[in-house]
C-alpha atoms as a PDB file:
ATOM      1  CA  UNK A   1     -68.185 109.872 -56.218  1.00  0.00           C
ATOM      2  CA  UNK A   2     -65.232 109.718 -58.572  1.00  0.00           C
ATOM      3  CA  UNK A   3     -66.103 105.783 -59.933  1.00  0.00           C
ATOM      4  CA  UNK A   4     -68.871 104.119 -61.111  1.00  0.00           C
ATOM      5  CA  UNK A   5     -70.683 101.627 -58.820  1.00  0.00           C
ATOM      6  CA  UNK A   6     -68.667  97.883 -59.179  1.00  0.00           C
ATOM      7  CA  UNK A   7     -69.829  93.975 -57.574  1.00  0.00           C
ATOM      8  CA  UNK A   8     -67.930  94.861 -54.274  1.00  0.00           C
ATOM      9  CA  UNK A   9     -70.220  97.187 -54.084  1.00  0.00           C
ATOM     10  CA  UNK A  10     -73.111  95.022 -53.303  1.00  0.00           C
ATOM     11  CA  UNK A  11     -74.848  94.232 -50.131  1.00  0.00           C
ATOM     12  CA  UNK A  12     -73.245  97.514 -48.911  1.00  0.00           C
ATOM     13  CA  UNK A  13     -75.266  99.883 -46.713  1.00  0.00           C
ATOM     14  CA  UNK A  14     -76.796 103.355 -48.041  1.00  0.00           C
ATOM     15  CA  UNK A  15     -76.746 105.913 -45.605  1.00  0.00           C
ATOM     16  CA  UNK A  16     -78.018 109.265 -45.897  1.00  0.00           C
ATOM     17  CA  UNK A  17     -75.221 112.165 -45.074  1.00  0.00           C
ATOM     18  CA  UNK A  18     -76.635 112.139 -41.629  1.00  0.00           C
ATOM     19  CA  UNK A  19     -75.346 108.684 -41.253  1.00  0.00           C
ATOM     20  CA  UNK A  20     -79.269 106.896 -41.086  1.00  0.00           C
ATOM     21  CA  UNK A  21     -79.273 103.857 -42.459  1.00  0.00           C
ATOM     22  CA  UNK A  22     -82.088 103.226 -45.688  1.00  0.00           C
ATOM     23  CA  UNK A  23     -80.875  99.986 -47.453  1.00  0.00           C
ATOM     24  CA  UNK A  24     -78.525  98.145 -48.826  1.00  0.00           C
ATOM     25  CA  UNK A  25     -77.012  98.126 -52.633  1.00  0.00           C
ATOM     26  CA  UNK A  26     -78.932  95.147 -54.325  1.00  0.00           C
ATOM     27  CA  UNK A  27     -77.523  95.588 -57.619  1.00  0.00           C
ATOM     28  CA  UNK A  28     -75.021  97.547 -59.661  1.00  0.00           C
ATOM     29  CA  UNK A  29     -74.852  98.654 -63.028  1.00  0.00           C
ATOM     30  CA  UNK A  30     -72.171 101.296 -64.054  1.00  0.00           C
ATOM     31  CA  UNK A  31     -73.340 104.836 -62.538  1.00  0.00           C
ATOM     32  CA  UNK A  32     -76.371 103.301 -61.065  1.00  0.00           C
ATOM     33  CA  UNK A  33     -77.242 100.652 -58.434  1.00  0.00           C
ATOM     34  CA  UNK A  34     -80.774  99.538 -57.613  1.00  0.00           C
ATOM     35  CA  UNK A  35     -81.408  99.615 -53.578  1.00  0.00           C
ATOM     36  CA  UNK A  36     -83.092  97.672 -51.875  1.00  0.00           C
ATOM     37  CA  UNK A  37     -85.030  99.540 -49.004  1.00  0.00           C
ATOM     38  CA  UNK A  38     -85.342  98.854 -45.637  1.00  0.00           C
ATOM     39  CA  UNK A  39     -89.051  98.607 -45.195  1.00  0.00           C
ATOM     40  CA  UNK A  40     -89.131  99.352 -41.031  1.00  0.00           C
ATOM     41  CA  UNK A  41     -87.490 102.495 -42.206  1.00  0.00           C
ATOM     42  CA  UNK A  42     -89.727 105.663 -42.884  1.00  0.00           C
ATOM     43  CA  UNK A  43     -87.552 107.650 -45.463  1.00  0.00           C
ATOM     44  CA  UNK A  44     -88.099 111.696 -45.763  1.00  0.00           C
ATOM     45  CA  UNK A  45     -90.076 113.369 -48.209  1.00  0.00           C
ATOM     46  CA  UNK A  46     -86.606 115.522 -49.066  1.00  0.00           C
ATOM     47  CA  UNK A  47     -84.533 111.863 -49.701  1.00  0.00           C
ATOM     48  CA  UNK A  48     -87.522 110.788 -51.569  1.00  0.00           C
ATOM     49  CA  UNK A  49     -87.514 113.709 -53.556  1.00  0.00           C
ATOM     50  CA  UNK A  50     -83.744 114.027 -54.195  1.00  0.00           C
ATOM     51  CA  UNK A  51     -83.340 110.468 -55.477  1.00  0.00           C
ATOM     52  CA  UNK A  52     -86.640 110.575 -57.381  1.00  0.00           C
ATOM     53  CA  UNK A  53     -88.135 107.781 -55.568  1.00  0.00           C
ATOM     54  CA  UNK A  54     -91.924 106.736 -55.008  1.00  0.00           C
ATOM     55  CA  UNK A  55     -93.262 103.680 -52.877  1.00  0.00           C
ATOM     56  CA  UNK A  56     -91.274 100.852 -54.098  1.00  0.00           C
ATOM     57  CA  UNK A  57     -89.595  98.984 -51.889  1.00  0.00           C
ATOM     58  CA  UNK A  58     -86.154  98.881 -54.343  1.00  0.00           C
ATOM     59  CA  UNK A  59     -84.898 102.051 -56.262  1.00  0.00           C
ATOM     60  CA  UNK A  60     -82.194 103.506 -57.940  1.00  0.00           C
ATOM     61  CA  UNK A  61     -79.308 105.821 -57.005  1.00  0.00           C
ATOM     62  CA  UNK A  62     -76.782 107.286 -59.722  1.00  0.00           C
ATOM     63  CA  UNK A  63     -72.807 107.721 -58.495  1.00  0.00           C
ATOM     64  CA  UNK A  64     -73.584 111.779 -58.934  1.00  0.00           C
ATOM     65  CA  UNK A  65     -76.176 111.018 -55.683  1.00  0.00           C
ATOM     66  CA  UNK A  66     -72.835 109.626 -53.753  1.00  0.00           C
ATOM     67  CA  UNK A  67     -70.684 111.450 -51.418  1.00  0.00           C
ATOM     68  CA  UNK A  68     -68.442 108.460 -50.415  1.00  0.00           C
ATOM     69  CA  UNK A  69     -68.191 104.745 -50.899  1.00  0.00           C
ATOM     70  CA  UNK A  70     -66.113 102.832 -48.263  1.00  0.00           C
ATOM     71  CA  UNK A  71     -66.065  98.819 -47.372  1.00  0.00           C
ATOM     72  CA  UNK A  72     -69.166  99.168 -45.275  1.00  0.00           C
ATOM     73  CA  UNK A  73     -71.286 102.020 -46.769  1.00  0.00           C
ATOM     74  CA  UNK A  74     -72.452 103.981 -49.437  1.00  0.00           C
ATOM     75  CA  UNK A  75     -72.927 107.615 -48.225  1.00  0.00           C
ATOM     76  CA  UNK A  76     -75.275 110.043 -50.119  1.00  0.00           C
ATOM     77  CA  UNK A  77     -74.696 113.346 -50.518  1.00  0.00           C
ATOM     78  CA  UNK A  78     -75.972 116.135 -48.443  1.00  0.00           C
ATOM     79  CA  UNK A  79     -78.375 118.338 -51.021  1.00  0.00           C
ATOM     80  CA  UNK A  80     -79.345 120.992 -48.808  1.00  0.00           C
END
C-alpha cells in the first residue's frame, strides 16, 4: 500500500488476499487502522499469526499488511 490509512477509509471491508471477508476498518490512524472483527468468522491461525493478533474481537493492521485499498475493501497481502 503506497498511502497511509485516511477517514474514507472507515467502515471499509478487510479481506484476506483470497477475497474472505474478516471485518471492517473501525478506526484509522496514519499507517495503522484498528479492525473490528467479524465474530461469526473463524480467522486462520496463519492470518492470526501474520497480523499479530490474539482473541480480541478488534485489532490492528499496519498499511505494510495491505495489498490494495479500493472504495469497498481493504485487501491484505498474500504472505505465503
Amino acid at each position: 500500500m503506497a498511502r497511509n490509512f485516511t477517514d474514507d477509509d472507515r467502515d471499509k471491508n478487510v479481506v484476506t488476499s483470497e477475497g474472505n471477508r474478516i471485518g471492517t476498518i473501525d478506526d484509522v490512524n496514519d499507517d495503522r487502522a484498528t479492525v473490528k472483527r467479524d465474530r461469526d468468522k473463524s480467522l486462520t491461525d496463519k492470518v492470526k499469526d501474520m497480523l499479530g493478533w490474539d482473541d480480541d474481537d478488534s485489532n490492528e493492521i499496519r498499511n505494510e499488511h495491505v495489498d490494495t485499498v479500493n472504495d469497498d475493501e481493504v485487501r491484505l497481502r498474500d504472505r505465503r
